[in-house]
Structure formats: C-alpha cells, structure tokens
C-alpha atoms as a PDB file:
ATOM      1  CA  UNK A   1      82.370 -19.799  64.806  1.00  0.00           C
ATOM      2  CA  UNK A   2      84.237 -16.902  62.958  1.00  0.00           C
ATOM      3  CA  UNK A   3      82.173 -13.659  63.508  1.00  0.00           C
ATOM      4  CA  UNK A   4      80.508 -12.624  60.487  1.00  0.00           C
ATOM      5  CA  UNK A   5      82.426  -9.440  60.346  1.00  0.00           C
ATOM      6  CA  UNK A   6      85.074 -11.956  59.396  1.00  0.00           C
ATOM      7  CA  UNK A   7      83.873 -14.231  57.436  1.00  0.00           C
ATOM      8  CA  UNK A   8      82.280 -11.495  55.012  1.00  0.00           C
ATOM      9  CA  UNK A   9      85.510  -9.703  54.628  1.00  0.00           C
ATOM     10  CA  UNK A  10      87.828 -12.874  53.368  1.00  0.00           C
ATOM     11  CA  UNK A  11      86.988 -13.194  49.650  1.00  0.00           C
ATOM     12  CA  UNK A  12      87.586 -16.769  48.860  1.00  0.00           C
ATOM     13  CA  UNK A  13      88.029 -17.341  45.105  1.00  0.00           C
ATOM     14  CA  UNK A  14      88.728 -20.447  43.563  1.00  0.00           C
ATOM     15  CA  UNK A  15      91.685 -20.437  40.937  1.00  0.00           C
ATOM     16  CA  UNK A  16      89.982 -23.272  38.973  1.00  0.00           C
ATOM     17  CA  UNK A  17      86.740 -24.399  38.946  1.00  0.00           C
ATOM     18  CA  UNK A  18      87.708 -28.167  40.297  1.00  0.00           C
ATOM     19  CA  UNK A  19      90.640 -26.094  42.809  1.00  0.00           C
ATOM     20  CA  UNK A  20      90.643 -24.199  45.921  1.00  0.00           C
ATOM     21  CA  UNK A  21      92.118 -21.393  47.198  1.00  0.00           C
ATOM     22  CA  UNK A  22      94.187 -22.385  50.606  1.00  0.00           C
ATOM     23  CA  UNK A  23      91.474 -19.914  51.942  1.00  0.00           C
ATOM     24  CA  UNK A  24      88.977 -21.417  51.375  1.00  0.00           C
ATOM     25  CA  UNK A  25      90.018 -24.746  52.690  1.00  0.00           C
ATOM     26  CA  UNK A  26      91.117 -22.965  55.680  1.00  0.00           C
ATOM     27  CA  UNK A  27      88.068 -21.411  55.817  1.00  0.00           C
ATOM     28  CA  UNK A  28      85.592 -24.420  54.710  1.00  0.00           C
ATOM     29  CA  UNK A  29      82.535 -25.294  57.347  1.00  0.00           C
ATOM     30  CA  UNK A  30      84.160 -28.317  57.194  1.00  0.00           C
ATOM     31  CA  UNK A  31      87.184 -27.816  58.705  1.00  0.00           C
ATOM     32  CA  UNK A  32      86.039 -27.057  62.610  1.00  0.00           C
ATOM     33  CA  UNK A  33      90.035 -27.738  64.124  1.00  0.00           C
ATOM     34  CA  UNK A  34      90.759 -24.267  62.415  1.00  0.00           C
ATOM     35  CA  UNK A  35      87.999 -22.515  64.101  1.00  0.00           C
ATOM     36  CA  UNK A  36      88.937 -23.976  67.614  1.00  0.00           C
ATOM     37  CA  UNK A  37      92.812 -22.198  66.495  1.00  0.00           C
ATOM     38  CA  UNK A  38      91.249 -19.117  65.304  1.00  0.00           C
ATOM     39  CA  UNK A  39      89.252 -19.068  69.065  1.00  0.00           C
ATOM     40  CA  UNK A  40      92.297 -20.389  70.914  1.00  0.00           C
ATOM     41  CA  UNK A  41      94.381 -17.947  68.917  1.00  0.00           C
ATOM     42  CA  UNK A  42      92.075 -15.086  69.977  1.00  0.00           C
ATOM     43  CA  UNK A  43      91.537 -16.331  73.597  1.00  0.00           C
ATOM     44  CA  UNK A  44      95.946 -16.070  73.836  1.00  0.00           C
ATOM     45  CA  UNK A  45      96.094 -12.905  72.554  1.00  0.00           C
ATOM     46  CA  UNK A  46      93.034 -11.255  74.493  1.00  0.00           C
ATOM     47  CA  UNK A  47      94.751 -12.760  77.558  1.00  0.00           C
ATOM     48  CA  UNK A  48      98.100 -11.450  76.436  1.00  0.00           C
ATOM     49  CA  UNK A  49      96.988  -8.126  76.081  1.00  0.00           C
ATOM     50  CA  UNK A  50      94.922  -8.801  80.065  1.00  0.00           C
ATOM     51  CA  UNK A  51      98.055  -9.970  82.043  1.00  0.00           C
ATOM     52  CA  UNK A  52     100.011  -6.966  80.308  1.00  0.00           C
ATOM     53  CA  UNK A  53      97.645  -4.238  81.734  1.00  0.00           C
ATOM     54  CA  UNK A  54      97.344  -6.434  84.619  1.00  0.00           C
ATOM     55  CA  UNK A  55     101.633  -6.374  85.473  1.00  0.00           C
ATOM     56  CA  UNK A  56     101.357  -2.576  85.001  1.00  0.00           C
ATOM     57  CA  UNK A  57      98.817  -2.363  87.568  1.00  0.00           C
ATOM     58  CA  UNK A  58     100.482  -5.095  89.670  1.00  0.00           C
ATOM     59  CA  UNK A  59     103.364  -2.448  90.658  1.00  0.00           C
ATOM     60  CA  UNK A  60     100.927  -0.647  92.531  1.00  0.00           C
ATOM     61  CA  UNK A  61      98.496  -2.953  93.568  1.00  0.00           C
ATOM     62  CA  UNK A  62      99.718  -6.170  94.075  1.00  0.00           C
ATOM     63  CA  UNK A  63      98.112  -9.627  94.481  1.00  0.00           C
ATOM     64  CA  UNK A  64      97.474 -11.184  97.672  1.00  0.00           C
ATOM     65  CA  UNK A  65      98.047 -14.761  97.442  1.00  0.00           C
ATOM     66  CA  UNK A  66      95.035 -16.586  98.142  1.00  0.00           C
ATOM     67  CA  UNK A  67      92.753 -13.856  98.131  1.00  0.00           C
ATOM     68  CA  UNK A  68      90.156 -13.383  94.777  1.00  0.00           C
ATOM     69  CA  UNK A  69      89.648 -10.204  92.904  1.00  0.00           C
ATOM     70  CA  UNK A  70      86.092 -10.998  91.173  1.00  0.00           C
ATOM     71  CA  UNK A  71      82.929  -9.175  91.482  1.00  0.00           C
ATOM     72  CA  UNK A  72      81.693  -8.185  94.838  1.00  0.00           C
ATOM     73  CA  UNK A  73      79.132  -5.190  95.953  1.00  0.00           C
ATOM     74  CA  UNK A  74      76.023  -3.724  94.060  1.00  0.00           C
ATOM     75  CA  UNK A  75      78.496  -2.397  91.305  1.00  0.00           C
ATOM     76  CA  UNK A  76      80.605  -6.075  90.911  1.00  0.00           C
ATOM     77  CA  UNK A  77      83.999  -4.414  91.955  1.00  0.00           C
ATOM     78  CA  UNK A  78      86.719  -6.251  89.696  1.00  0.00           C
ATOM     79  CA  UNK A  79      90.889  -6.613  89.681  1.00  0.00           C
ATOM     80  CA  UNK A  80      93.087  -6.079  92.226  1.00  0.00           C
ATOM     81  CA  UNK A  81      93.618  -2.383  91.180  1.00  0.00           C
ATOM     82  CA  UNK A  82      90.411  -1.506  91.541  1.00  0.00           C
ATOM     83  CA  UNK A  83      90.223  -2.852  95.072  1.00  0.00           C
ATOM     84  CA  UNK A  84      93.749  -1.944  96.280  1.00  0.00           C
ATOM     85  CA  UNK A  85      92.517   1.972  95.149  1.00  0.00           C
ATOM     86  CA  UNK A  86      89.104   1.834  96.525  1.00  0.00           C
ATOM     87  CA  UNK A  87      90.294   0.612  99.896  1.00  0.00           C
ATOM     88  CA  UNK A  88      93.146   3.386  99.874  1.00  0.00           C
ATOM     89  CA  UNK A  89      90.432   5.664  99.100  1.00  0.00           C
ATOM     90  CA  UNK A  90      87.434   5.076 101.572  1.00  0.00           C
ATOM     91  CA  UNK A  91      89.843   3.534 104.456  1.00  0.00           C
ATOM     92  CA  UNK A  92      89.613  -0.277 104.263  1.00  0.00           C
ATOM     93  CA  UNK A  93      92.528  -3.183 102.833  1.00  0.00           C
ATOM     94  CA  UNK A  94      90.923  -4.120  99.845  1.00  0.00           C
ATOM     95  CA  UNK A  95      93.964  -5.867  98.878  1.00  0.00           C
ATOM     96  CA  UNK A  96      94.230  -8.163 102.043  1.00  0.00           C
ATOM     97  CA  UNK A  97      90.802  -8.134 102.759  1.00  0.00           C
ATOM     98  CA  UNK A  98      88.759  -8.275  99.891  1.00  0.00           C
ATOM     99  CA  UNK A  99      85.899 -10.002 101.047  1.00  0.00           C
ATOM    100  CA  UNK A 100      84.764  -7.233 103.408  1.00  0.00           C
ATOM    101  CA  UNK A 101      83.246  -5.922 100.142  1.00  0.00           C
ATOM    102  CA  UNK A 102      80.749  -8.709  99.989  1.00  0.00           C
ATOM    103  CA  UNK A 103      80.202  -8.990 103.964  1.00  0.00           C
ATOM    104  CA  UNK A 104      80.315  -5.278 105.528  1.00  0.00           C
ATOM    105  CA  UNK A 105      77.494  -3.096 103.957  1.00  0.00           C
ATOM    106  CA  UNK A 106      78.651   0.251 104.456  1.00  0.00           C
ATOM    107  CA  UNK A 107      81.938  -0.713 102.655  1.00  0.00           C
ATOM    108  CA  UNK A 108      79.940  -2.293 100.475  1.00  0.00           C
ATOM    109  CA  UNK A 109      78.075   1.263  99.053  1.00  0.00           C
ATOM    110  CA  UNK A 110      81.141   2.942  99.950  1.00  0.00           C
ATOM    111  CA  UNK A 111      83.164   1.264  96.798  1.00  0.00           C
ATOM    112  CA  UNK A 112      79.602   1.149  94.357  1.00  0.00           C
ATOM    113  CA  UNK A 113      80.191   5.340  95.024  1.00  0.00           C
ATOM    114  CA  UNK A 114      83.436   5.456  94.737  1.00  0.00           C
ATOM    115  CA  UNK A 115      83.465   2.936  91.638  1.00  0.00           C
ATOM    116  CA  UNK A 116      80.792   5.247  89.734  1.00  0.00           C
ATOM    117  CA  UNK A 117      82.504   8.252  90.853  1.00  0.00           C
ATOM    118  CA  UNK A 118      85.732   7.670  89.688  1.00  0.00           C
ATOM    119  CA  UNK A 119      85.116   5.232  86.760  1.00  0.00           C
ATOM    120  CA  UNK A 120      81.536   6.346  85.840  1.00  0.00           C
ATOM    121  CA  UNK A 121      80.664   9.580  86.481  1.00  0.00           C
ATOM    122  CA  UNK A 122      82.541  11.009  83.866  1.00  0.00           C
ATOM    123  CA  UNK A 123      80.799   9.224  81.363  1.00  0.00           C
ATOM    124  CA  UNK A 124      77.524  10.028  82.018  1.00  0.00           C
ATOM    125  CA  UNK A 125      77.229  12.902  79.186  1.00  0.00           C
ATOM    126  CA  UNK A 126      78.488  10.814  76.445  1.00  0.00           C
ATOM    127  CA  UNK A 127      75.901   8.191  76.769  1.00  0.00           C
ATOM    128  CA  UNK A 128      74.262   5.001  78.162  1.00  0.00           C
ATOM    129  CA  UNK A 129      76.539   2.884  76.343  1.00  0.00           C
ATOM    130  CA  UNK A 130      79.446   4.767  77.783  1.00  0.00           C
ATOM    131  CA  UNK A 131      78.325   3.534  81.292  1.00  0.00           C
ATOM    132  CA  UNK A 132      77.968  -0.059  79.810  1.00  0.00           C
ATOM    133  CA  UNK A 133      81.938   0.398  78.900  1.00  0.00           C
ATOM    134  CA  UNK A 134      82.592   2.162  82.030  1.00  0.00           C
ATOM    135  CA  UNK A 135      81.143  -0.776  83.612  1.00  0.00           C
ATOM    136  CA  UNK A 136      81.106  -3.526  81.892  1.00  0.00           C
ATOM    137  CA  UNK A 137      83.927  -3.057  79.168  1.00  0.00           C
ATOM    138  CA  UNK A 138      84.276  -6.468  78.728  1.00  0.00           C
ATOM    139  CA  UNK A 139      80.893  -7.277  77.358  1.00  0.00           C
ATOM    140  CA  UNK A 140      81.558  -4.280  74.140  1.00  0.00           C
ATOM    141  CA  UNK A 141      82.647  -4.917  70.815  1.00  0.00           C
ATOM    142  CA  UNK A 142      81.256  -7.874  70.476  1.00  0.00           C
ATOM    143  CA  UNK A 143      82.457  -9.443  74.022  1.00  0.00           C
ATOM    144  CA  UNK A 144      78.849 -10.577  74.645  1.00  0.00           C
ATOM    145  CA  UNK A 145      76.312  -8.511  72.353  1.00  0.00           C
ATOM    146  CA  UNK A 146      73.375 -10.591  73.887  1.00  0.00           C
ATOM    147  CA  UNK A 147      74.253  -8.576  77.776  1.00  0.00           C
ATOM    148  CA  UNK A 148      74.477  -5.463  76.234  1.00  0.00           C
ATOM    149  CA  UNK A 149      71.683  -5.500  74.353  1.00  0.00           C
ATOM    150  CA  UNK A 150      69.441  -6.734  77.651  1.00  0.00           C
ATOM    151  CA  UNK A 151      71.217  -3.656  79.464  1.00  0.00           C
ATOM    152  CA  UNK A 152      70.035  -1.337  76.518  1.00  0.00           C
ATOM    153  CA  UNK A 153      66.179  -3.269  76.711  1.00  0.00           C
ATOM    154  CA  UNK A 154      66.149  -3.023  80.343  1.00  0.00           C
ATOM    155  CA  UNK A 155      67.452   1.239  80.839  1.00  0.00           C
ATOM    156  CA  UNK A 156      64.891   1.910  77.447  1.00  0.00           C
ATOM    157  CA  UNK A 157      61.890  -0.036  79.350  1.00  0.00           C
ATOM    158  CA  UNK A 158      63.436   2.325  82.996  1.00  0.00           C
ATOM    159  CA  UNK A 159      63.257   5.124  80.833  1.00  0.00           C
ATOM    160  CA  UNK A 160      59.651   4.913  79.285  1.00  0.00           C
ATOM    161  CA  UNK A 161      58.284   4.442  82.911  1.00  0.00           C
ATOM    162  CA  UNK A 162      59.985   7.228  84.054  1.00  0.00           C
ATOM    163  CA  UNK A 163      58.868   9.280  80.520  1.00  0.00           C
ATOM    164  CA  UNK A 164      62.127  10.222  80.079  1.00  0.00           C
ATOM    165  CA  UNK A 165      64.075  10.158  76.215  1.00  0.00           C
ATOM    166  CA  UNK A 166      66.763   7.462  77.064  1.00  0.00           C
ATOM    167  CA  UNK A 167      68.596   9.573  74.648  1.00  0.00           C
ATOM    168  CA  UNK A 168      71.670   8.921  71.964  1.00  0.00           C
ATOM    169  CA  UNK A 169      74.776   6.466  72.183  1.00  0.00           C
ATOM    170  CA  UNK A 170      72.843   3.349  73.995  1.00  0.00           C
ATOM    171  CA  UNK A 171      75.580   0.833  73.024  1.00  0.00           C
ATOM    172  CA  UNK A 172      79.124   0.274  73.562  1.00  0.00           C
END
C-alpha cells in the first residue's frame, strides 16, 4: 500500500460526475498492479541510490568475493566499509576475514567500541533517536516505524527504572 502521507496529498477530482480523473484510476483500491509499480518503483530507486554510496565506498574498501558483509557483533556491524575501516583500525582483516567478528570475542567488543565511537558517539547530545539513525538508519523515515517505535518503548521503560528523563528527540 501507498503510505498515507501519499495518498492524502494526491487530490483526485473527478471532471464529471460519471468520469474519472486518470488519477484516480491510477490511484483506485482497485487497481493493486499499480501499487506493486509504485513499490517496485521505490524498491529500484532506494537500491539505486544503495549501490551508488556503495561504489564510492567500494574504492576503498572493496568486496571480497565470497565473503558476507551483514550484521555480526553486539552492535550488528554492516557493509564492507564499515568492516574494511574497523579492521584497519583495531588490527584485524575485516575485509578477508569477516567472520572473526562473529567468532573471536575480543574483536568482537573491539568493533561494538569502535562502531559507537566513531559512528555513535557523536550523536549522543542530539538525542535517542539520533542513535537509532546512527545505528539503525535504515529503519527511519518510515523504513520500519514498528522497530523504532519498540526501540523508543524499550530505552523509555530503561529509563524509568533507572529514574532518569529519557529526554527530547526519541525518534528518527
């Protein structure tokens, strides 16, 4: 489905009480092979815009064939970037070896540190939601509202046992 942010902004308006706008057709509940374009068209461009950022970081950090970039550690290191800079920086081939993240410990809490202290840190004074972003950027702006709004139940609940405020800015 077409978020609602969408679907409230397109004004359809018949011309004639017995004719359509091509709007609205395009846009009737009836039609679901336009939604599945309008999803397909958004999944192309979101991964357009992904293997662009991607090739820049590529020049630096490239791929290892056969070797998988996903989330590994207590922090879910991602992309070959991250890992090809985290192993330069605490002495380990994350690019050739990226599975010592999931099966050596200490390199393991050595790239959750570094990760937070060079992606995180930073963001600390401009809110929870920052860190969600920092994090987690995928999941903002409406990427998958039902995670972030767990993360935001789960640090408020943290926060009350703690009696702490959980302060301003909560969500990405």
């Amino acid at each position: 489905m077409l978020p609602n942010r969408i679907l409230s902004s397109a004004k359809v308006v018949p011309t004639t009480p017995s004719e359509k706008s091509p709007l609205s057709l395009l846009m009737s509940p009836m039609r679901p092979d336009v939604f599945c374009v309008y999803r397909l068209l958004l999944y192309r461009r979101n991964r357009w815009i992904i293997q662009r950022l991607l090739r820049r970081k590529q020049h630096t950090d490239p791929c290892v064939q056969g070797k998988g970039y996903y989330g590994r550690g207590p922090l879910q290191l991602t992309w070959n970037y991250n890992y090809g800079a985290a192993g330069r920086s605490i002495g380990f081939n994350g690019l050739s070896n990226p599975e010592k993240v999931a099966t050596d410990p200490v390199v393991s809490f050595k790239v959750a540190l570094w990760f937070w202290m060079n992606k995180v840190h930073s963001k600390m004074g401009q809110g929870f939601g920052a860190t969600i972003r920092a994090i987690n950027g995928i999941e903002c702006g409406g990427g998958n509202t039902a995670a972030v709004n767990a993360r935001v139940k789960y640090y408020r609940d943290y926060c009350n046992k703690f009696g702490v405020s959980p302060g301003n800015n909560l969500y990405c």
